[in-house]
Protein backbone atom coordinates (compact mmCIF):
# COMPACT_ATOMS: atom_id res chain seq x y z
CA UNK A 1 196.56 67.90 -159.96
CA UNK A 2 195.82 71.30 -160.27
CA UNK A 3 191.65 71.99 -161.27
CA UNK A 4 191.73 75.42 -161.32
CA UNK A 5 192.34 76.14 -164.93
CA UNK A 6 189.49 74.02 -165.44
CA UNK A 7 187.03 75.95 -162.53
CA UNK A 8 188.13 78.76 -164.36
CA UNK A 9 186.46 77.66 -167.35
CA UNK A 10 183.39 76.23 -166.17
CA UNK A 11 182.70 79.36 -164.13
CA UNK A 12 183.09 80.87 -167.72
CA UNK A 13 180.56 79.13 -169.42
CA UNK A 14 178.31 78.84 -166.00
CA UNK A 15 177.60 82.69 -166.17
CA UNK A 16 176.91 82.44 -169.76
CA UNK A 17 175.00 80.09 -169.68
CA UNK A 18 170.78 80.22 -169.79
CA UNK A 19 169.97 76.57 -168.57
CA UNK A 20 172.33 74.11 -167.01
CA UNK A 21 171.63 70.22 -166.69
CA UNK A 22 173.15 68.15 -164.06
CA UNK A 23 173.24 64.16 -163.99
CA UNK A 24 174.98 60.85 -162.96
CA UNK A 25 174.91 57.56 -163.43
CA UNK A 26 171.91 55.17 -163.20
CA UNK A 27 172.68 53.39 -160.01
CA UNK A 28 172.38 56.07 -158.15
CA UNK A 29 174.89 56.12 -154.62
CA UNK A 30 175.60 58.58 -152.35
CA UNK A 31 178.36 60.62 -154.07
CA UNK A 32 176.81 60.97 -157.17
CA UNK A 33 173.27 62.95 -155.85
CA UNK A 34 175.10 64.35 -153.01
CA UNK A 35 177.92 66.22 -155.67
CA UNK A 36 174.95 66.32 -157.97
CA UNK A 37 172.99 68.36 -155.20
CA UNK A 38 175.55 70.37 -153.97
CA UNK A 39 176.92 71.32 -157.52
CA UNK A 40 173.37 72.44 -158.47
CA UNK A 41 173.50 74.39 -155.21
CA UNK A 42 176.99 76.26 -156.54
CA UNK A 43 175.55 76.64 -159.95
CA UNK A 44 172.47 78.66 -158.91
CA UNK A 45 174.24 80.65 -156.51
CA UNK A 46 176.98 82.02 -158.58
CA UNK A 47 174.27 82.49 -161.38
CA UNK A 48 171.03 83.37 -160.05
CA UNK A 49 169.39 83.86 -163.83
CA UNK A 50 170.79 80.29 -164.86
CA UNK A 51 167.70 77.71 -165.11
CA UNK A 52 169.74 74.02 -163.43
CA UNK A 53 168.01 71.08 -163.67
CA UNK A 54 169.16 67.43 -161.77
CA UNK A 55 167.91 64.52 -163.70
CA UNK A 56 167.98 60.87 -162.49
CA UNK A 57 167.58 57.56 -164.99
CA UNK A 58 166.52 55.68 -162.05
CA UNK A 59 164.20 56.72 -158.89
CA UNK A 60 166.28 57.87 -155.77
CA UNK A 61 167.00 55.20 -153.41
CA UNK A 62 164.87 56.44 -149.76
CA UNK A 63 168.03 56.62 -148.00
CA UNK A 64 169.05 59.40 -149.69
CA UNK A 65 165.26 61.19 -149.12
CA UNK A 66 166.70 63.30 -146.76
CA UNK A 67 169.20 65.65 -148.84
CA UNK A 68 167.36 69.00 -149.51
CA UNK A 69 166.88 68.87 -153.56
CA UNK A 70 165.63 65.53 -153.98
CA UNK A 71 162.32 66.10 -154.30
CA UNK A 72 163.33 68.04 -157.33
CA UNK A 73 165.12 65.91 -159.32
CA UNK A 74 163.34 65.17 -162.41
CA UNK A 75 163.00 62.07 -164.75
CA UNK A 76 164.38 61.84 -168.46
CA UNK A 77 160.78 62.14 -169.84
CA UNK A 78 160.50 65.03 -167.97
CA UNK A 79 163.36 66.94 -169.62
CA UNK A 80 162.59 69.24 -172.24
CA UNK A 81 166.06 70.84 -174.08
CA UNK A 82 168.17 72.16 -175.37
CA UNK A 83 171.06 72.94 -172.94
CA UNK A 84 173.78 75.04 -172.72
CA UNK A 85 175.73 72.90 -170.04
CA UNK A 86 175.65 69.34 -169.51
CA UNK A 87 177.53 68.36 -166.39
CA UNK A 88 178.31 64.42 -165.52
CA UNK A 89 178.83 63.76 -161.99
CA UNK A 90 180.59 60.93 -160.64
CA UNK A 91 180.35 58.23 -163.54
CA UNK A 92 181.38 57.50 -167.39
CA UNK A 93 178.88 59.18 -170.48
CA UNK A 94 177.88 54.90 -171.28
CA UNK A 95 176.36 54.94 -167.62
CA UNK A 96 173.78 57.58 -167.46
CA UNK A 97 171.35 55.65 -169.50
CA UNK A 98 168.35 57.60 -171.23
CA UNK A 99 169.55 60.68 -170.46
CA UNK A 100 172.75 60.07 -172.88
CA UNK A 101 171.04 61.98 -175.78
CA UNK A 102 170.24 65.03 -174.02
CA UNK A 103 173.28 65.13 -172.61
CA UNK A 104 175.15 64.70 -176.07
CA UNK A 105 173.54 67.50 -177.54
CA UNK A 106 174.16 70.10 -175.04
CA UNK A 107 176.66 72.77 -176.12
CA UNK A 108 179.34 72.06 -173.41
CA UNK A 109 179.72 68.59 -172.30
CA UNK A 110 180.98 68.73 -168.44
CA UNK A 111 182.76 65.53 -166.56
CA UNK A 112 183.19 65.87 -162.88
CA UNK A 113 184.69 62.90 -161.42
CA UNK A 114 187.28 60.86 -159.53
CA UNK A 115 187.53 57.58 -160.93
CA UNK A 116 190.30 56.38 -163.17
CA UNK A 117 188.10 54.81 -165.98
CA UNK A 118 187.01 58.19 -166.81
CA UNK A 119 188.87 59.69 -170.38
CA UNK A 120 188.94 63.53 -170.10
CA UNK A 121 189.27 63.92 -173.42
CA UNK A 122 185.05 62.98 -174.32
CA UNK A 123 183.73 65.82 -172.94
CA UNK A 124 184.57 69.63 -173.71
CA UNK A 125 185.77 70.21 -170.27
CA UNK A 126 186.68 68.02 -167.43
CA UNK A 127 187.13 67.95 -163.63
CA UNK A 128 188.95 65.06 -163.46
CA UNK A 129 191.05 63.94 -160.09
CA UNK A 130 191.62 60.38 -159.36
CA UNK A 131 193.65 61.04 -156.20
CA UNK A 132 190.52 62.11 -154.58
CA UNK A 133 188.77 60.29 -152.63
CA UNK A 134 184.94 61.13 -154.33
CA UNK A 135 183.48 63.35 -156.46
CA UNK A 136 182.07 65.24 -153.76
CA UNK A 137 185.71 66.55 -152.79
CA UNK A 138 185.97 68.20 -156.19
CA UNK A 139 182.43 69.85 -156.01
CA UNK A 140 183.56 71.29 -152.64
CA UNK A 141 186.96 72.88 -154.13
CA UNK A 142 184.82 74.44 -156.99
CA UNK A 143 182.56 75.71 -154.71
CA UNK A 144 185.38 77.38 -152.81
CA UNK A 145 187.42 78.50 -155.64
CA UNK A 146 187.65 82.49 -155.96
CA UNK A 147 186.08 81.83 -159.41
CA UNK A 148 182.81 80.54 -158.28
CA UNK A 149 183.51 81.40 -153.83
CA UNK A 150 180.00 79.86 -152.84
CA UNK A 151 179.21 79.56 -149.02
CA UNK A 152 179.00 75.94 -148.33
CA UNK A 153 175.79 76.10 -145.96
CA UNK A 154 174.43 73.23 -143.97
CA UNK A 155 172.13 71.41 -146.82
CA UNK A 156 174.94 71.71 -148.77
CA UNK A 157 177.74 70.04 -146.35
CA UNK A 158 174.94 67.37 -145.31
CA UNK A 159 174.96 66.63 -149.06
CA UNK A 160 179.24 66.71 -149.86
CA UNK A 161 179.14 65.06 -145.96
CA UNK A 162 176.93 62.30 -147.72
CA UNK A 163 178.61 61.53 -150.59
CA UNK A 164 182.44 61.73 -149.00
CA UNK A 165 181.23 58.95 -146.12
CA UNK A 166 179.94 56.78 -148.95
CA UNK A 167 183.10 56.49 -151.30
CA UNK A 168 185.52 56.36 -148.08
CA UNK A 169 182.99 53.68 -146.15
CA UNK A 170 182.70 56.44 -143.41
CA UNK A 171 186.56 57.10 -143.63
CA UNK A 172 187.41 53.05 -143.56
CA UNK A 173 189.24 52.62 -146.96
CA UNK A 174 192.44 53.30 -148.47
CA UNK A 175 191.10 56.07 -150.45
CA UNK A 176 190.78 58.31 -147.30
CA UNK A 177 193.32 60.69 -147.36
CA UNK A 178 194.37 63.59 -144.76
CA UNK A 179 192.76 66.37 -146.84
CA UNK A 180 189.31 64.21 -146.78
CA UNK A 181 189.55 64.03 -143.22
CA UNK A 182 190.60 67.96 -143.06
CA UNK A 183 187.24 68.46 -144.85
CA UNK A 184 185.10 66.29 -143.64
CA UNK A 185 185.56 68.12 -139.99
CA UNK A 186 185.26 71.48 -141.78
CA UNK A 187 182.02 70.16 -142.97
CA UNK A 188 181.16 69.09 -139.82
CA UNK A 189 181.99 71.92 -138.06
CA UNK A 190 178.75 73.77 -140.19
CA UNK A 191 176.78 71.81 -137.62
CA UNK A 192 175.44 69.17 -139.82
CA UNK A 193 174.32 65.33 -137.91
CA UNK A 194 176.82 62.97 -139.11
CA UNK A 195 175.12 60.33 -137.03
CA UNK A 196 171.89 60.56 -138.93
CA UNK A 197 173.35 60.95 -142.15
CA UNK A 198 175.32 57.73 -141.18
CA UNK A 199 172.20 55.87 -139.89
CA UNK A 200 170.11 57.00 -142.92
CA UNK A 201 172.25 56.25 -145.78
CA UNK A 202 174.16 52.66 -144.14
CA UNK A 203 171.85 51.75 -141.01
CA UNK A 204 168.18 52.29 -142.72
CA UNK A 205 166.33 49.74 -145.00
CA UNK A 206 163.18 48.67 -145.32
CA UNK A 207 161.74 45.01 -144.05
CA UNK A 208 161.53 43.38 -147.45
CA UNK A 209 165.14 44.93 -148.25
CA UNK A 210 166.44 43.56 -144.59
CA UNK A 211 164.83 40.07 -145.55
CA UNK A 212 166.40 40.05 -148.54
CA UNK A 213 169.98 40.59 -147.51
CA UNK A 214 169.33 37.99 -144.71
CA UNK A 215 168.78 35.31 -147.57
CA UNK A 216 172.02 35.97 -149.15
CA UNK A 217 174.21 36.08 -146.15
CA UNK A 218 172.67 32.65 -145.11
CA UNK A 219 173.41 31.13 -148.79
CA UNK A 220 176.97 32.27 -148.57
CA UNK A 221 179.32 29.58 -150.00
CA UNK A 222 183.53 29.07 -149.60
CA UNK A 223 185.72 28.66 -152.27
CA UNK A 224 189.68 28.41 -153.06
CA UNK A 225 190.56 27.16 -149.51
CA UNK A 226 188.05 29.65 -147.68
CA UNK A 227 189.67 32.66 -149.32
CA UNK A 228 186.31 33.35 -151.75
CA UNK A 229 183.10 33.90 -150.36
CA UNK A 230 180.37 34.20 -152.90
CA UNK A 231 175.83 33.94 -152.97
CA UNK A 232 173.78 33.30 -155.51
CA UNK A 233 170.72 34.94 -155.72
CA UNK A 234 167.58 34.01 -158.21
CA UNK A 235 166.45 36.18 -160.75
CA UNK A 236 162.53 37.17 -160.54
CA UNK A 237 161.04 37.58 -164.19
């Protein structure tokens, strides 16, 4: 699938454009805020006088505490609009939760994604490639696209890095394709630490969330002839 008609037009409306907001959807994982990061990243640099705010329904899970940005992703009752852009990383407009109305009232309505659930044709403009493996891997062509030809600098690989382990399960599913491997070392090769963006985002939780998960492994029950493996876990009210 060919994006650049649609880079084209972003980068359009990106450099006339006064204030920009970027968001995903409430569960927050690590291809959403790390293409939410980066983009924010391309969006400043190719428009220095543009005003780009991340927004996040939900707090950001530790693991990702790390990425450079996080610290300044705001809250919905923190945003104060209008917008001229309105970009949706990674997720469908019924998933962003409280930050649905802002985003519906922005001028252009922006999808970025990679999943096939995703309909192009509710927003104004959409990035839309479900052959790729996460969202991250479209942020990364934008960035290098003649239109917008941002430098993709350490912070910013350690954040498309991030979010490209997490949808491939560090390059274990089906969804990892040549090219994903092709960037991932180009990434690499910026000098970021895979191994501690591997140990922070998979390897690091906290006691109560280790305990946790150790409950539900030991309450694992089989079902249809071993081939189901299912927990059940209590609601606390």
């Amino acid at each position: 699938m060919d994006l650049s008609p649609a880079i084209e037009h972003l980068h359009t409306q990106v450099m006339g454009a006064r204030r920009a907001l970027i968001t995903g959807p409430v569960d927050v994982d690590g291809d959403s805020i790390g293409a939410s990061l980066a983009l924010a990243q391309v969006l400043r640099q190719c428009n220095p006088d543009l005003e780009v705010i991340t927004v996040a329904a939900m707090p950001i899970p530790r693991r990702y505490e790390f990425l450079e940005g996080v610290d300044a992703v705001v809250t919905p009752a923190e945003l104060e609009g209008p917008f001229d852009l309105a970009l949706l990383l990674d997720g469908v407009r019924h998933r962003i939760g409280e930050v649905g109305p802002m985003f519906d009232a922005a001028r252009v309505r922006v999808l970025v994604d990679h999943h096939v659930s995703s309909d192009p044709d509710e927003y104004d403009l959409a990035l839309l490639d479900v052959r790729r493996a996460s969202t991250c891997e479209i942020v990364h062509e934008l960035a290098r696209h003649p239109s917008f030809d941002v430098t993709v600098d350490v912070a910013m690989a350690q954040q498309l890095y991030t979010g490209i382990a997490y949808d491939t399960g560090t390059f274990r599913y089906s969804c990892t394709t040549p090219a994903t491997l092709r960037l991932a070392a180009d990434l690499l090769a910026t000098g970021i630490d895979a191994q501690q963006i591997i140990e922070r985002v998979f390897l690091d939780s906290s006691y109560p969330e280790t305990v946790f998960r150790g409950r539900v492994l030991a309450d694992i029950r089989l079902a249809d002839d071993r081939r189901c493996a299912y927990a059940r876990v209590a609601r606390v009210l």
